[in-house]
N, C-alpha and C. Protein backbone atom coordinates (compact mmCIF):
# COMPACT_ATOMS: atom_id res chain seq x y z
N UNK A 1 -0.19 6.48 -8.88
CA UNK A 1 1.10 6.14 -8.29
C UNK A 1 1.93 7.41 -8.17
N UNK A 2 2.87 7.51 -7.07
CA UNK A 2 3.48 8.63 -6.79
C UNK A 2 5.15 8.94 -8.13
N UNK A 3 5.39 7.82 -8.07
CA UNK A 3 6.52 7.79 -9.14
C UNK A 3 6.20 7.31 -10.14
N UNK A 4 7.18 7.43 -10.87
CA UNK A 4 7.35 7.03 -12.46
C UNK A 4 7.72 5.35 -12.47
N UNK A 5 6.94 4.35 -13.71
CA UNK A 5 7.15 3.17 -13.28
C UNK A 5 9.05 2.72 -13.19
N UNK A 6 9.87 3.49 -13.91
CA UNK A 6 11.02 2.99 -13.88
C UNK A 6 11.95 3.62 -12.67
N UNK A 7 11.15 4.34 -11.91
CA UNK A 7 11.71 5.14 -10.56
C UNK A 7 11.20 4.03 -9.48
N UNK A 8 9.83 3.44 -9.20
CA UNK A 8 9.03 2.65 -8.42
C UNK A 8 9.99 1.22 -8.96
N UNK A 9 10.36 1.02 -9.70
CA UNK A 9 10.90 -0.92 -10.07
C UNK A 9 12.33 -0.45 -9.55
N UNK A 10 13.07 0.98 -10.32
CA UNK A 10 14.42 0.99 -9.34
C UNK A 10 14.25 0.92 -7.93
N UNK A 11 13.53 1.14 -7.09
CA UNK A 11 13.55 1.39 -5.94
C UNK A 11 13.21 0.34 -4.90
N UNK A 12 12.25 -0.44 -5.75
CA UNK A 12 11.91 -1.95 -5.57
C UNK A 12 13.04 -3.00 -5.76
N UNK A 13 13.75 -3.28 -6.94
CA UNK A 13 14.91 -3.50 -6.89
C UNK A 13 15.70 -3.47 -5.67
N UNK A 14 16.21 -1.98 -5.72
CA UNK A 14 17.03 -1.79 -4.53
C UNK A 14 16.89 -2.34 -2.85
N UNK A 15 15.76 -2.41 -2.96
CA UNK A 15 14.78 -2.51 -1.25
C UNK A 15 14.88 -4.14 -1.37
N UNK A 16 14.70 -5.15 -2.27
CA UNK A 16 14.98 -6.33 -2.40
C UNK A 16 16.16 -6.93 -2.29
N UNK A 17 17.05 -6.34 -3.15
CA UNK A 17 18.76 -6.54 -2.57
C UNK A 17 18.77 -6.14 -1.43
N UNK A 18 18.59 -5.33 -0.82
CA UNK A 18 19.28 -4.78 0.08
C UNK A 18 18.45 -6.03 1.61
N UNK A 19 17.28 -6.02 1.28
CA UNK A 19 16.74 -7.30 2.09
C UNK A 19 17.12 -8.53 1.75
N UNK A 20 17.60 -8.95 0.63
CA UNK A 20 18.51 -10.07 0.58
C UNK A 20 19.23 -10.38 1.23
N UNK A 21 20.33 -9.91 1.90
CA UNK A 21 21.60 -10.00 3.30
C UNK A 21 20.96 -10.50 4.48
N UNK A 22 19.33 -9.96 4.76
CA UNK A 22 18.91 -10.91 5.90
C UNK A 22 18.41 -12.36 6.16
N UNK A 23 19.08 -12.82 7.22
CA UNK A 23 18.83 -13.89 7.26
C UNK A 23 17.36 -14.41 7.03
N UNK A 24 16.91 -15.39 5.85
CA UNK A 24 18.40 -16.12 6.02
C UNK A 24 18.72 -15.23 4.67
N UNK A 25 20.10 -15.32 4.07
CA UNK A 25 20.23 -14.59 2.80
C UNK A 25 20.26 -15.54 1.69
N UNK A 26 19.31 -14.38 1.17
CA UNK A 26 18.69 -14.96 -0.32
C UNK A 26 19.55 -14.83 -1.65
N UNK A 27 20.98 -14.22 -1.71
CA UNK A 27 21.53 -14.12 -2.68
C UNK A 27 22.95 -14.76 -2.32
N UNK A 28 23.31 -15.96 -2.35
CA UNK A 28 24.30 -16.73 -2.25
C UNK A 28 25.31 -17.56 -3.05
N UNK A 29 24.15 -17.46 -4.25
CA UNK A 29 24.62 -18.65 -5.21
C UNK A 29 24.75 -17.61 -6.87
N UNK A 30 25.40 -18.28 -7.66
CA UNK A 30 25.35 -17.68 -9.24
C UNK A 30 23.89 -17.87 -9.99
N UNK A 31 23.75 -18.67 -9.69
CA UNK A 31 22.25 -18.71 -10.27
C UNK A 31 21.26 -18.03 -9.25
N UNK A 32 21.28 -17.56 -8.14
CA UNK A 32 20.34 -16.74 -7.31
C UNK A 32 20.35 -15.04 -7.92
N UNK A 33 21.74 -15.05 -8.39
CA UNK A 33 21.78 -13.48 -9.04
C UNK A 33 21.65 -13.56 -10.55
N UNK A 34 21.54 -14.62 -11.15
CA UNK A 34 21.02 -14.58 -12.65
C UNK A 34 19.62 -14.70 -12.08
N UNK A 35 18.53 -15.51 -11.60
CA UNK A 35 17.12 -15.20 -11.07
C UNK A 35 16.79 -13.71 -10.93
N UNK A 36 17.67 -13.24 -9.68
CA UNK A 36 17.68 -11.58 -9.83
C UNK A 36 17.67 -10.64 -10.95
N UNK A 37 18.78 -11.10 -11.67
CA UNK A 37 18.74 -10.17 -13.30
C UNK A 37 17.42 -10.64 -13.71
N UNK A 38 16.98 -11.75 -14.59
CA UNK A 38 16.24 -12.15 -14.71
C UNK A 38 14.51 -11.37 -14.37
N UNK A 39 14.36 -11.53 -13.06
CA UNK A 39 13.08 -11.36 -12.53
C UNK A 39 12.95 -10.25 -12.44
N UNK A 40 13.77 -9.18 -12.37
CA UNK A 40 13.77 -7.59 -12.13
C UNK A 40 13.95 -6.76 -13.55
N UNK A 41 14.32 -7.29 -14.81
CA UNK A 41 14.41 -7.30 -16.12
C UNK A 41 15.01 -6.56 -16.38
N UNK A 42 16.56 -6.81 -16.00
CA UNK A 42 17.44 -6.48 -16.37
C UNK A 42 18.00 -6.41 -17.61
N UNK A 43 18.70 -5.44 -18.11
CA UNK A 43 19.34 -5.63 -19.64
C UNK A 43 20.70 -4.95 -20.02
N UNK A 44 20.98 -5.81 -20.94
CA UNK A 44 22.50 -5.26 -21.13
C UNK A 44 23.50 -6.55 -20.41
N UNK A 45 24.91 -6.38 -20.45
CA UNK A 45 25.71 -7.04 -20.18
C UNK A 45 25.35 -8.53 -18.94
N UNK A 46 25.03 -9.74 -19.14
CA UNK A 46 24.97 -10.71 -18.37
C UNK A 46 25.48 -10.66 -16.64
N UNK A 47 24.95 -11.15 -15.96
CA UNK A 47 25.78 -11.27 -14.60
C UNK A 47 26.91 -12.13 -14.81
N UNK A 48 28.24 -12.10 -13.89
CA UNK A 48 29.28 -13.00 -14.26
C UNK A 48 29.53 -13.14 -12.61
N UNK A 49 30.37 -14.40 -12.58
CA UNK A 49 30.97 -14.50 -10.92
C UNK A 49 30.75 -13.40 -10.04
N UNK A 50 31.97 -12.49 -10.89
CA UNK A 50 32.43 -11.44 -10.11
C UNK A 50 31.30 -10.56 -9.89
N UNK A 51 30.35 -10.28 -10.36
CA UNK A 51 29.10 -9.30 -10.07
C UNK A 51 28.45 -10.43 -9.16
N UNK A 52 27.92 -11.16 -8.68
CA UNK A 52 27.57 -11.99 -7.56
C UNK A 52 28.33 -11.06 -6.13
N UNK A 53 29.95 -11.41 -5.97
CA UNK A 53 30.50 -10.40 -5.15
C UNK A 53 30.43 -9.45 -5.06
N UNK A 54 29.80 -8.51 -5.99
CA UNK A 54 30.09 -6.87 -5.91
C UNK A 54 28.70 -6.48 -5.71
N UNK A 55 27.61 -7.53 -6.34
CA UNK A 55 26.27 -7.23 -5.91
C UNK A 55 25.91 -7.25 -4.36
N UNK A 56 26.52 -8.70 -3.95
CA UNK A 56 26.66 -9.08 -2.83
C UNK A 56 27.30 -7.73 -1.55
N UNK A 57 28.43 -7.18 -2.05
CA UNK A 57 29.19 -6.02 -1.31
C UNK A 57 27.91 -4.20 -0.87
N UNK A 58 27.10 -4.19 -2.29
CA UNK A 58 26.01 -3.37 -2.52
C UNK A 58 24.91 -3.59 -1.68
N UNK A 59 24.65 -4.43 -0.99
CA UNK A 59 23.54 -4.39 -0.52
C UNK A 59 23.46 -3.52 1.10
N UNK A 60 24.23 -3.47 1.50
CA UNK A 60 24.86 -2.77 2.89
C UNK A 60 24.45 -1.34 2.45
N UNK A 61 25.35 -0.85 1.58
CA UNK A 61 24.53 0.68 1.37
C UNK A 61 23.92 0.88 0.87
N UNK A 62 23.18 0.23 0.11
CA UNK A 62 21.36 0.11 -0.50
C UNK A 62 20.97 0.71 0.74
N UNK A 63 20.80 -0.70 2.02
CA UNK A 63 20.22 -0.49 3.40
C UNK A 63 20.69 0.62 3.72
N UNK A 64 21.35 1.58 3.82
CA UNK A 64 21.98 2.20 4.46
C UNK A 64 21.27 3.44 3.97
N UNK A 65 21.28 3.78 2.51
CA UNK A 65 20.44 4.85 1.96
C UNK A 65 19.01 4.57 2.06
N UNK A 66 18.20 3.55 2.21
CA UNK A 66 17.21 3.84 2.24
C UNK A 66 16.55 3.59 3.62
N UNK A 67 17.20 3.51 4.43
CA UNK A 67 17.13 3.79 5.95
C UNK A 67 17.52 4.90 6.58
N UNK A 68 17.77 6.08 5.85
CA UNK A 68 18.48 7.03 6.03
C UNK A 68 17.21 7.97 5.85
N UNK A 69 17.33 9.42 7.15
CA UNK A 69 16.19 10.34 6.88
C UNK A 69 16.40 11.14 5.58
N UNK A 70 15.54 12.13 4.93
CA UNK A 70 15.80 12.61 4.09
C UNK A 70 17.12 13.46 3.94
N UNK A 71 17.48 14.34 5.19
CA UNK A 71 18.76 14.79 4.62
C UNK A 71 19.79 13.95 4.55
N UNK A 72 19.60 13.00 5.65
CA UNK A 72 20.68 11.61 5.56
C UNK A 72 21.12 10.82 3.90
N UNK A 73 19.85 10.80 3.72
CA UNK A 73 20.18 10.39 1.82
C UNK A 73 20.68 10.88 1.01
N UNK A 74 20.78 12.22 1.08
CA UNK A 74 21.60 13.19 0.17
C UNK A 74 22.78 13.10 -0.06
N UNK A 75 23.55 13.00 0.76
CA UNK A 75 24.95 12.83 0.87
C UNK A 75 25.07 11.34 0.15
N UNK A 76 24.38 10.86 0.68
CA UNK A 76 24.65 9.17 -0.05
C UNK A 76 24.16 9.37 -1.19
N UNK A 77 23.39 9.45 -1.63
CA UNK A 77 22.69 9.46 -3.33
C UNK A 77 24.01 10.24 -4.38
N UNK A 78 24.28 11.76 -3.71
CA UNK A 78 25.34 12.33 -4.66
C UNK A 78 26.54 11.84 -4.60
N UNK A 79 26.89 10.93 -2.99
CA UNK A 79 28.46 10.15 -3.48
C UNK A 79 28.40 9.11 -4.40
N UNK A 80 26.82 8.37 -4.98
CA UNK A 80 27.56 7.26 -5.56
C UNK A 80 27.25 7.58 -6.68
N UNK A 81 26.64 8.79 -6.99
CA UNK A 81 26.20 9.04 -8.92
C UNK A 81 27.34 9.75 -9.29
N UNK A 82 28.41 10.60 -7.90
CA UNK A 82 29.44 11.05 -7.88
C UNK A 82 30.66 9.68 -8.05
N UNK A 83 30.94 9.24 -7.34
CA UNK A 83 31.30 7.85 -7.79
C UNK A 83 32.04 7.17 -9.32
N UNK A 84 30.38 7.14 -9.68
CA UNK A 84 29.79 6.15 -10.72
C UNK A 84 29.94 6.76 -12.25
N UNK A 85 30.23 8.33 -11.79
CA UNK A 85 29.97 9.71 -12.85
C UNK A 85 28.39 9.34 -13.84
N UNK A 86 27.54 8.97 -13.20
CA UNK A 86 26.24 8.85 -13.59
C UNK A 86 25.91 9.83 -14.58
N UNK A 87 25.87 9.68 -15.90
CA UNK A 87 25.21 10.55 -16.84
C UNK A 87 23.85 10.28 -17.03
N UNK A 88 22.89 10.73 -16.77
CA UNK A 88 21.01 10.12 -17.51
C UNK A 88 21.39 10.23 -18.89
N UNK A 89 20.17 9.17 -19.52
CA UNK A 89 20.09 9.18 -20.53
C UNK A 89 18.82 8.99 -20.72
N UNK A 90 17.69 9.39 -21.69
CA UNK A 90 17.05 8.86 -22.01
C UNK A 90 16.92 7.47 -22.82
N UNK A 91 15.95 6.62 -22.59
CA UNK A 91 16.51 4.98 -23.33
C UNK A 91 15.06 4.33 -23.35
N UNK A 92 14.93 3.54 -24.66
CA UNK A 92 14.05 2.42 -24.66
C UNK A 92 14.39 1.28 -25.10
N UNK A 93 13.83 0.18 -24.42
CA UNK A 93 14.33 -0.91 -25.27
C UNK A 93 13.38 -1.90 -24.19
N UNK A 94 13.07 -3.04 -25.15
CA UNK A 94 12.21 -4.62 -25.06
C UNK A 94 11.22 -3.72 -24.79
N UNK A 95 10.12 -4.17 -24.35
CA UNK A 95 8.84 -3.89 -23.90
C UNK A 95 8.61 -2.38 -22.86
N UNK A 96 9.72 -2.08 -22.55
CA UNK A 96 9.51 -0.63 -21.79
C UNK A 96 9.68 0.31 -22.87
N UNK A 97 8.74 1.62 -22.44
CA UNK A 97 8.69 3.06 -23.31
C UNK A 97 10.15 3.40 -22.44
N UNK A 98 9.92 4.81 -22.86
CA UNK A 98 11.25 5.64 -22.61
C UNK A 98 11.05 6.01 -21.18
N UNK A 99 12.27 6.11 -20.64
CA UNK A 99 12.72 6.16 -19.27
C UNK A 99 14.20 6.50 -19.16
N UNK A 100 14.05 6.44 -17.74
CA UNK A 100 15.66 6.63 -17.49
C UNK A 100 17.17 5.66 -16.89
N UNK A 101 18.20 5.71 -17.71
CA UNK A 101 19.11 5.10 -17.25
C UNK A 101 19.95 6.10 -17.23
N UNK A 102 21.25 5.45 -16.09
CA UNK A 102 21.87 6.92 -16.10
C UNK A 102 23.52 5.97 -15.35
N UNK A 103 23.04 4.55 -15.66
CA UNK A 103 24.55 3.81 -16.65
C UNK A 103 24.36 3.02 -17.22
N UNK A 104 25.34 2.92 -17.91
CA UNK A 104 25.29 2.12 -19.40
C UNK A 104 25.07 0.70 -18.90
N UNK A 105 24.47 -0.07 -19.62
CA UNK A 105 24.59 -1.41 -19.77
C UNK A 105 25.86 -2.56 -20.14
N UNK A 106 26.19 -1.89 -20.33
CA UNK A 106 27.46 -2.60 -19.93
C UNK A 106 28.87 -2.57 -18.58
N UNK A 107 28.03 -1.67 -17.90
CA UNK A 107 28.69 -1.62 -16.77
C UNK A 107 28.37 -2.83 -16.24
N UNK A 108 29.25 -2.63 -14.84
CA UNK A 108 28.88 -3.83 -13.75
C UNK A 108 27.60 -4.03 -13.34
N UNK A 109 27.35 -5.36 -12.81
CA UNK A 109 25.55 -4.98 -12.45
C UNK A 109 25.42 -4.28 -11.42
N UNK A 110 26.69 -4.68 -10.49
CA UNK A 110 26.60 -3.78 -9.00
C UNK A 110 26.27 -2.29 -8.97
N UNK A 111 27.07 -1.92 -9.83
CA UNK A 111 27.02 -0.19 -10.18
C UNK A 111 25.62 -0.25 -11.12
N UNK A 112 25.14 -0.76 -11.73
CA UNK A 112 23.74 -0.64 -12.44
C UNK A 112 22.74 -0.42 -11.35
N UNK A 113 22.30 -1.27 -10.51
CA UNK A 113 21.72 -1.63 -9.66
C UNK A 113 21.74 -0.08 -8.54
N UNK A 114 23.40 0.56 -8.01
CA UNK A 114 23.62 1.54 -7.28
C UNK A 114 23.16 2.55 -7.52
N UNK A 115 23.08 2.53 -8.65
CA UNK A 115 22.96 3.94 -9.71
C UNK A 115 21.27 4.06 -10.00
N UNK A 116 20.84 3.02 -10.33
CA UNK A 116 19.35 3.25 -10.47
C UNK A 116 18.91 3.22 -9.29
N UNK A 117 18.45 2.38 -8.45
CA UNK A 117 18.21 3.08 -6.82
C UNK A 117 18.64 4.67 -6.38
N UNK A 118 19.97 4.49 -6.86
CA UNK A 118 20.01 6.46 -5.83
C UNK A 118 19.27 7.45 -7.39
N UNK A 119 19.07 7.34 -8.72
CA UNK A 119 18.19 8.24 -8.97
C UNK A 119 16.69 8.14 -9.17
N UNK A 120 16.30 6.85 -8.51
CA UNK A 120 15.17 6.86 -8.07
C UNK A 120 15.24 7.85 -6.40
N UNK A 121 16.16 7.71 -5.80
CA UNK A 121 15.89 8.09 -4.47
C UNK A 121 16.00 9.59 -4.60
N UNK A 122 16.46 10.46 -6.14
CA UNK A 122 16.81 11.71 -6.34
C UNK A 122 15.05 11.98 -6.45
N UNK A 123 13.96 11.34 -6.62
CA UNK A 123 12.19 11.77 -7.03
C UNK A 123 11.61 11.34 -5.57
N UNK A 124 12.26 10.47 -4.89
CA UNK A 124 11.97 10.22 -3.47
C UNK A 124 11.95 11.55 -2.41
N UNK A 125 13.30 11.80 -2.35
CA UNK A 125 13.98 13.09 -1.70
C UNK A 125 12.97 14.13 -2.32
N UNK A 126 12.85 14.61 -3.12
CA UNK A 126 12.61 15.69 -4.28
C UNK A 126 11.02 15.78 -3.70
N UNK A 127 10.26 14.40 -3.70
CA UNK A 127 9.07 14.79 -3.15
C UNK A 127 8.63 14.54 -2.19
N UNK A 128 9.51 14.72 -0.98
CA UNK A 128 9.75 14.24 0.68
C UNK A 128 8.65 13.41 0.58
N UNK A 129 9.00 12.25 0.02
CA UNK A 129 8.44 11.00 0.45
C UNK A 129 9.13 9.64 0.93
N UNK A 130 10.07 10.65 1.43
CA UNK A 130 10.84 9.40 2.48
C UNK A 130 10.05 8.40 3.43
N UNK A 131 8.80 8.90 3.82
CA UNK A 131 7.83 8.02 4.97
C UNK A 131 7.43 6.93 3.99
N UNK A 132 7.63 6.91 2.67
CA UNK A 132 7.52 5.92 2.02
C UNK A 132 8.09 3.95 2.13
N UNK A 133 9.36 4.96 3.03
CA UNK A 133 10.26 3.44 3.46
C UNK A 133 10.55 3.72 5.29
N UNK A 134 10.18 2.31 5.39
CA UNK A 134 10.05 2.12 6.91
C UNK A 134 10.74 0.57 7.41
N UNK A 135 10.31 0.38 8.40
CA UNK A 135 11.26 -1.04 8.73
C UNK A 135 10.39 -1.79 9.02
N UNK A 136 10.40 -3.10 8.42
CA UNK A 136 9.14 -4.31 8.66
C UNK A 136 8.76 -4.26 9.98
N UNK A 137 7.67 -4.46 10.42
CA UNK A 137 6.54 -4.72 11.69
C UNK A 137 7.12 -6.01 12.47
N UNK A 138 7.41 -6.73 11.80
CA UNK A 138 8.02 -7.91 12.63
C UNK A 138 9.21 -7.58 13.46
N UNK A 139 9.19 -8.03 14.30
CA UNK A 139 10.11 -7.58 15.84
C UNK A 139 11.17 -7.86 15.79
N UNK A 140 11.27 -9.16 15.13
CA UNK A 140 12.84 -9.57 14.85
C UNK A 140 13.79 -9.83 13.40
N UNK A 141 13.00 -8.61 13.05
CA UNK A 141 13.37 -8.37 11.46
C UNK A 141 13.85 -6.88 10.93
N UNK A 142 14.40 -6.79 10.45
CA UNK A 142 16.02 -5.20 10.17
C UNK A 142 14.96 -4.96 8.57
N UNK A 143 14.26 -5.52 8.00
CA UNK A 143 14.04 -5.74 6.54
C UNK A 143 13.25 -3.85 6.83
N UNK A 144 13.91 -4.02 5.45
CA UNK A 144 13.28 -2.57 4.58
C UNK A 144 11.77 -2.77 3.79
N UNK A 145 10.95 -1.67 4.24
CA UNK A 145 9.82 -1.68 3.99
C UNK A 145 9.75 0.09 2.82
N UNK A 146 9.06 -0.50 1.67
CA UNK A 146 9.02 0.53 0.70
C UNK A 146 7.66 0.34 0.15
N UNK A 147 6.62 0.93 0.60
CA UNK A 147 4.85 1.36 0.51
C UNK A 147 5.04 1.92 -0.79
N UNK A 148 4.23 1.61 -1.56
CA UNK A 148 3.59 2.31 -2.89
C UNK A 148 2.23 2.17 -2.65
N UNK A 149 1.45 1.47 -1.94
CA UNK A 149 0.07 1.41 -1.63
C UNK A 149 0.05 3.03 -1.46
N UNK A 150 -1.49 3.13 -1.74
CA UNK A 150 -2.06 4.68 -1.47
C UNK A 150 -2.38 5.09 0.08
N UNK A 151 -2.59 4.20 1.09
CA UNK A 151 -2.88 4.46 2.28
C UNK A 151 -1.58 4.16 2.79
N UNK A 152 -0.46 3.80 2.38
CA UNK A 152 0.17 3.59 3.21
C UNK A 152 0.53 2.65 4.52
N UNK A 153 -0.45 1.22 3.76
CA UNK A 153 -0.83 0.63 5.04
C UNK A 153 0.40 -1.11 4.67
N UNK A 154 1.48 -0.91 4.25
CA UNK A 154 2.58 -2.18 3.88
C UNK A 154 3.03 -2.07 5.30
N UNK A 155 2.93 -3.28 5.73
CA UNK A 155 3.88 -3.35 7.32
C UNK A 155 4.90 -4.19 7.29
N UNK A 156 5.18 -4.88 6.04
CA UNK A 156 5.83 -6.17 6.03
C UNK A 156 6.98 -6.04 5.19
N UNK A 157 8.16 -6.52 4.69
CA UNK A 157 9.12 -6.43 4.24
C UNK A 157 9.19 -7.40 2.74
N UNK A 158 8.36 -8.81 3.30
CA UNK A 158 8.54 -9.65 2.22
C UNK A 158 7.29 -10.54 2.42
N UNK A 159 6.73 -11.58 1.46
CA UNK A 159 5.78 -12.40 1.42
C UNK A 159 5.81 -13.19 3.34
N UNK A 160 7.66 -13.76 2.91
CA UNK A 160 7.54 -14.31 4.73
C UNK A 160 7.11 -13.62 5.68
N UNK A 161 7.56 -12.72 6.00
CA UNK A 161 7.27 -12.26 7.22
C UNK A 161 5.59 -11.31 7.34
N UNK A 162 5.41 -11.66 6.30
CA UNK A 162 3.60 -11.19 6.12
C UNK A 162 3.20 -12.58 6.86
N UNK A 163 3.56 -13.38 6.31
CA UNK A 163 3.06 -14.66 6.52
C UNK A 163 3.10 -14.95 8.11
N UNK A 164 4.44 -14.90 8.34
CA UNK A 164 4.73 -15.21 9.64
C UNK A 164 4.11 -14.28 11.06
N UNK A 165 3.84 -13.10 10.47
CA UNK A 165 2.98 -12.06 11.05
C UNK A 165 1.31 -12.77 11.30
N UNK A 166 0.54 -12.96 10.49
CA UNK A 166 -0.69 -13.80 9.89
C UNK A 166 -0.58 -15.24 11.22
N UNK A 167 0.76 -15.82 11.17
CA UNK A 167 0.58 -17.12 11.75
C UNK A 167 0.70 -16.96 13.29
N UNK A 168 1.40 -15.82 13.89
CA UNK A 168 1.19 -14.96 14.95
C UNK A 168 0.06 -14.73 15.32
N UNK A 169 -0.67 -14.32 14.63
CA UNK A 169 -1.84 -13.56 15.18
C UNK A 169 -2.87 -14.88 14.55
N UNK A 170 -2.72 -15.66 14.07
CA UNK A 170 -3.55 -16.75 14.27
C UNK A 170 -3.32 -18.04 15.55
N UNK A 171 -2.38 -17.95 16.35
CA UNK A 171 -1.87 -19.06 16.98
C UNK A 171 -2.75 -17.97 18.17
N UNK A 172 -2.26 -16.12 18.07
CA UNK A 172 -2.69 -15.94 19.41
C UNK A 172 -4.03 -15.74 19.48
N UNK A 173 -5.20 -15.70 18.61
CA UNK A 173 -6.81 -15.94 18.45
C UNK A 173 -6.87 -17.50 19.10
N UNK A 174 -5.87 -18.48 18.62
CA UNK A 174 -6.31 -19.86 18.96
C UNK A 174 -6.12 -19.57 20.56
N UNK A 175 -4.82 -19.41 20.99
CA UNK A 175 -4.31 -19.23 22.56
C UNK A 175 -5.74 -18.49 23.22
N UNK A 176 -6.47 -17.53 22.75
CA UNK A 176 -7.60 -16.82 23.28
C UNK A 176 -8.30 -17.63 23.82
N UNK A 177 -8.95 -18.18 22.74
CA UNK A 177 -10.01 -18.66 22.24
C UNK A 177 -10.06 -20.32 23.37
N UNK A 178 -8.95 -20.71 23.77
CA UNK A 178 -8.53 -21.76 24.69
C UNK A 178 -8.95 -21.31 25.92
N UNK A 179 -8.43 -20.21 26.32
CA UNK A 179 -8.80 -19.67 27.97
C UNK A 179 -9.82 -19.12 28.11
């Protein structure tokens, strides 16, 4: 693997929120962003209302940085660790070895979430592997595509639109296969 596992889950993270906002959107409800904490294994301070909204507000420039060419990201990555005053830390805790956080757990989740995405995107940049993230194959889809495969061969954004890709190209074998 090209990154470090807690650089590859920040970045995954991020690419998931940030595809959340598309329709239809998947983060709407209080319990859709406790699932989120939850499933992405989050730790430290609980989600509350107000992080629903501010998570919700984050996902725009998630998309925004990781749709962005490599020098394009720069500027974004150092305004929000600039921002955020992002200190690293080294840290372990539950079932992960040592890695990096670089805000506290008791911050907001929104700023948790901001902050680990852009210094994952600081090993992204660093090893111009921006071609890493691309925009789903589906025609009528904005979704962010982030390859960790070794060939490079992810065309899809999410399980759906794999799917819906698959049911495409099975309807047009049937349409063939008719005439």
């Amino acid at each position: 693997m090209v990154f470090a596992d807690d650089t590859a889950l920040a970045l995954e993270t991020g690419v998931w929120l940030a595809n959340s906002e598309l329709e239809p959107d998947t983060l709407t409800t209080f319990d859709e962003l406790v699932e989120f904490y939850d499933s992405w294994g989050y730790t430290g301070a609980r989600p509350t209302a107000q992080d629903l909204v501010e998570v919700r507000a984050v996902r725009t420039q998630l998309r925004r940085m990781f749709k962005a060419s490599r020098d394009g990201a720069v500027p974004l990555v150092n305004a929000i660790l600039s921002e955020y005053q992002a200190l690293p830390q080294v840290v372990r805790h539950g079932d992960q070895d040592w890695h990096i956080h670089a805000a506290a757990d008791d911050r907001p989740l929104a700023e948790r979430v901001l902050v680990e995405a852009a210094m994952g995107m600081i090993d992204v940049i660093r090893a111009d592997e921006m071609s890493r993230f691309d925009r789903c194959a589906m025609d009528d889809c904005e979704g962010v595509v982030f390859d960790l495969s070794r060939n490079r061969s992810r065309k899809y954004c999410s399980p759906t639109c794999t799917n819906r890709a698959a049911v495409q190209a099975y309807r047009a074998r049937q349409a063939e296969d008719e005439d």
